[in-house]
C-alpha atoms as a PDB file:
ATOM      1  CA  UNK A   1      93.723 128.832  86.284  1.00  0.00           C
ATOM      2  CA  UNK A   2      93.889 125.983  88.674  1.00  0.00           C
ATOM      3  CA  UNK A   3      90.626 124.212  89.144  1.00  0.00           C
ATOM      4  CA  UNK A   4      89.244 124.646  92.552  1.00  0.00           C
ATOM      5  CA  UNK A   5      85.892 123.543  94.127  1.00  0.00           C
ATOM      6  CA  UNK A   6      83.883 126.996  92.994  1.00  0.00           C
ATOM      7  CA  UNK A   7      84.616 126.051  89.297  1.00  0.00           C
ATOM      8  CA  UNK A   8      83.590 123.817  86.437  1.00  0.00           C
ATOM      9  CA  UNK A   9      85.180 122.749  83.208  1.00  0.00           C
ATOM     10  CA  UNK A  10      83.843 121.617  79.801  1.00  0.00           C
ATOM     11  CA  UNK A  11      85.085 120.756  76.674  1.00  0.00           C
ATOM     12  CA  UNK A  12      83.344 121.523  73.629  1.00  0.00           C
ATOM     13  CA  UNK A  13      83.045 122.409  69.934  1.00  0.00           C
ATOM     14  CA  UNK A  14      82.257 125.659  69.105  1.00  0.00           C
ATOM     15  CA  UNK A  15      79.298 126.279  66.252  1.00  0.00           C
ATOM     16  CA  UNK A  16      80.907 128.621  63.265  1.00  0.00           C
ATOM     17  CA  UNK A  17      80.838 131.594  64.741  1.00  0.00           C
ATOM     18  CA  UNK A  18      82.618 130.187  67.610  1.00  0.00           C
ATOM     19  CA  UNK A  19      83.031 132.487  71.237  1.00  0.00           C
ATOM     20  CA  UNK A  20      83.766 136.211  72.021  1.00  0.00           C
ATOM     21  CA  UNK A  21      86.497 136.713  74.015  1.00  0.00           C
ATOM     22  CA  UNK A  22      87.927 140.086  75.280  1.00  0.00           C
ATOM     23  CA  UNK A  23      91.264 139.761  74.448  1.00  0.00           C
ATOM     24  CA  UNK A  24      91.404 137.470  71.238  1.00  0.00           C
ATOM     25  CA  UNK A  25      88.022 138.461  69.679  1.00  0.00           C
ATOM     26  CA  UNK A  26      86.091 135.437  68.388  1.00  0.00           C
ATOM     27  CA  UNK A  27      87.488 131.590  69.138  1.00  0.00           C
ATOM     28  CA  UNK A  28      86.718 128.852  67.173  1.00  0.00           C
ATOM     29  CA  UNK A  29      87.146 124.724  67.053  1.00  0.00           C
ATOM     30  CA  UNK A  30      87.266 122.733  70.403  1.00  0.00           C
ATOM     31  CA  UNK A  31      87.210 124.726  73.325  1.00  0.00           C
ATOM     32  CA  UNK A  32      87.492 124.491  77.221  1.00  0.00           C
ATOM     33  CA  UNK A  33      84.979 126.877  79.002  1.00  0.00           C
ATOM     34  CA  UNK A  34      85.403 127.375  83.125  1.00  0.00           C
ATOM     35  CA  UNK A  35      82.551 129.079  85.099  1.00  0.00           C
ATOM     36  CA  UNK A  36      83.679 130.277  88.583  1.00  0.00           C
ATOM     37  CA  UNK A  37      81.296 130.794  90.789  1.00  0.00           C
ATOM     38  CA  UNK A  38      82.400 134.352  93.411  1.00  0.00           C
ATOM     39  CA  UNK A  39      80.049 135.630  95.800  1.00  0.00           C
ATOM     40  CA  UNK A  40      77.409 137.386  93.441  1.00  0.00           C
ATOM     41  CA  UNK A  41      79.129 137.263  90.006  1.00  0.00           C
ATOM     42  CA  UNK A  42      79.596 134.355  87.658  1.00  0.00           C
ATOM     43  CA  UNK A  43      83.221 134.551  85.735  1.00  0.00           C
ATOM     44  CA  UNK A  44      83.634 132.419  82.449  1.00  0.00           C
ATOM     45  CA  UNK A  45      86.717 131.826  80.565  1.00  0.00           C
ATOM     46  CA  UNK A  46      87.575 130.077  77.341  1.00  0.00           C
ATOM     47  CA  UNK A  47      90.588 128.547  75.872  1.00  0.00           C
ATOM     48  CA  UNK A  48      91.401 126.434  72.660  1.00  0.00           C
ATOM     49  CA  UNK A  49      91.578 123.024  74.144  1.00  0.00           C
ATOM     50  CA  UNK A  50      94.645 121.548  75.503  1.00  0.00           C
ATOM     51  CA  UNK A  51      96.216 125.456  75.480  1.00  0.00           C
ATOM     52  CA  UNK A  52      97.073 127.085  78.589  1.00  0.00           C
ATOM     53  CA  UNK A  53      96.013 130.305  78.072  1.00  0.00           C
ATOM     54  CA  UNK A  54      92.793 131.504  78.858  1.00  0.00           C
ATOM     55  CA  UNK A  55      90.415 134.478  77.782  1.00  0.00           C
ATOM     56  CA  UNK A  56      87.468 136.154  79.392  1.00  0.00           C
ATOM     57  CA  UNK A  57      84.320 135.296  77.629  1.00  0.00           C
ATOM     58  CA  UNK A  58      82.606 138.535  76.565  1.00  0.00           C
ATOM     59  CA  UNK A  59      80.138 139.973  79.074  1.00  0.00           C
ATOM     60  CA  UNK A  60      81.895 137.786  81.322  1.00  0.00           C
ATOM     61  CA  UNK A  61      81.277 138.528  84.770  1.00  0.00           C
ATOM     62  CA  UNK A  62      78.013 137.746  84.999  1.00  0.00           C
ATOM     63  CA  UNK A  63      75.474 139.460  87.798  1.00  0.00           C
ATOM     64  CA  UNK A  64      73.245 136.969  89.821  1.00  0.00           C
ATOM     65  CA  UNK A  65      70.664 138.226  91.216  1.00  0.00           C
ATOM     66  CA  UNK A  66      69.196 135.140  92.510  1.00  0.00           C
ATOM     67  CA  UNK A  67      71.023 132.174  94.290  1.00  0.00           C
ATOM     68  CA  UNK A  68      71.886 129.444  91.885  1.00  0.00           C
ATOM     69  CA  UNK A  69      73.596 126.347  92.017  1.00  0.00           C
ATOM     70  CA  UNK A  70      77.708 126.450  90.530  1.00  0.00           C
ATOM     71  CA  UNK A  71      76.975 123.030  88.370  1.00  0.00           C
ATOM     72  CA  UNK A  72      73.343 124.872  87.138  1.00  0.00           C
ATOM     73  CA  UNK A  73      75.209 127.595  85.769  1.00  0.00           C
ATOM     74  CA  UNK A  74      77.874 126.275  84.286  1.00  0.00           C
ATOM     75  CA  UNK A  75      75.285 124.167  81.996  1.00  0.00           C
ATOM     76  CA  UNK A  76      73.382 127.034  81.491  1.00  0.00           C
ATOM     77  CA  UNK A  77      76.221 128.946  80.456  1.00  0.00           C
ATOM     78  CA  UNK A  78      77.690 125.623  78.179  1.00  0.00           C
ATOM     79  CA  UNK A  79      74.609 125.575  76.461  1.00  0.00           C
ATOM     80  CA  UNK A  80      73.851 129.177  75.723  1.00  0.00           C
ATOM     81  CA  UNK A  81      77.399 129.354  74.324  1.00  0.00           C
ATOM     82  CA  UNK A  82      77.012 126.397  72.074  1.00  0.00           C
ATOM     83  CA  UNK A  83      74.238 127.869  70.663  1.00  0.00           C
ATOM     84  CA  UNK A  84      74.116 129.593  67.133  1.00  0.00           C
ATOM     85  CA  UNK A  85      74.970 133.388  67.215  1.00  0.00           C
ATOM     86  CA  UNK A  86      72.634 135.398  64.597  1.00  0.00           C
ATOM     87  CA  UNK A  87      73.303 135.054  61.165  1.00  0.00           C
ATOM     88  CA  UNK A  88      74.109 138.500  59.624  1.00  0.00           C
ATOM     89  CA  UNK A  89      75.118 139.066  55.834  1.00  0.00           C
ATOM     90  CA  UNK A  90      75.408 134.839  55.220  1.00  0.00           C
ATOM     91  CA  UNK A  91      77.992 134.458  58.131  1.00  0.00           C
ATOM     92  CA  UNK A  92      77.109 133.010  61.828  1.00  0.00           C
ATOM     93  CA  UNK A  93      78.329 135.866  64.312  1.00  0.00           C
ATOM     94  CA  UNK A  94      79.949 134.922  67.720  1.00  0.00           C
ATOM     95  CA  UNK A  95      77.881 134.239  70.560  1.00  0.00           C
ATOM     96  CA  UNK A  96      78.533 135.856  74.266  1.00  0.00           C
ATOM     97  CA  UNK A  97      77.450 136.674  77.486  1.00  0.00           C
ATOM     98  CA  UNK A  98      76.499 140.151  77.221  1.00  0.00           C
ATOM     99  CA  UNK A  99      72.780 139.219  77.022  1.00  0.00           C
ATOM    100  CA  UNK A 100      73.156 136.275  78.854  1.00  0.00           C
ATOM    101  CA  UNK A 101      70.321 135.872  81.854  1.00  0.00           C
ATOM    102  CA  UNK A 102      70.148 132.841  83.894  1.00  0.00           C
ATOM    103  CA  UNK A 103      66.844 133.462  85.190  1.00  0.00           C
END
């Protein structure tokens, strides 16, 4: 994923329950997250930092229905997925985007 004008990057750490990802389940430790910005949909992958591969964030794409700004967004998204998953049975669970709203 080459980064182009429609995207942003951010490193981060990841709380304990780390990020859902379709094809790796939950990631952990410092991460890079991208948010691509395509017409109506908001796409946002993760990868362990300095890797090269990269997974789709669960829930990933995301539909807009209002008009928001790419670098908006991508905060939004950085923040929600920084944030504490629910703690069920003692252990932090992963966080996603499958109830994600930016509104």
């Amino acid at each position: 994923m080459d980064t182009q004008e429609n995207e942003r990057r951010s490193t981060i750490s990841s709380t304990a329950g780390g990020v859902m990802t379709d094809e790796a389940g939950a990631v952990t430790g410092d991460l890079e997250i991208a948010t691509r910005l395509d017409a109506e949909k908001l796409y946002v992958s993760v990868r362990y930092a300095g890797a090269e591969e990269w997974y789709t964030v669960t829930g990933s794409p995301v539909s807009l229905g209002e008009r928001f700004s790419l670098t908006d967004l991508h905060e939004l998204v950085v923040s929600h997925l920084t944030s504490p998953g629910p703690v069920v049975g003692g252990n932090e669970e992963p966080v996603s985007l499958e109830e994600f709203s930016p509104a």
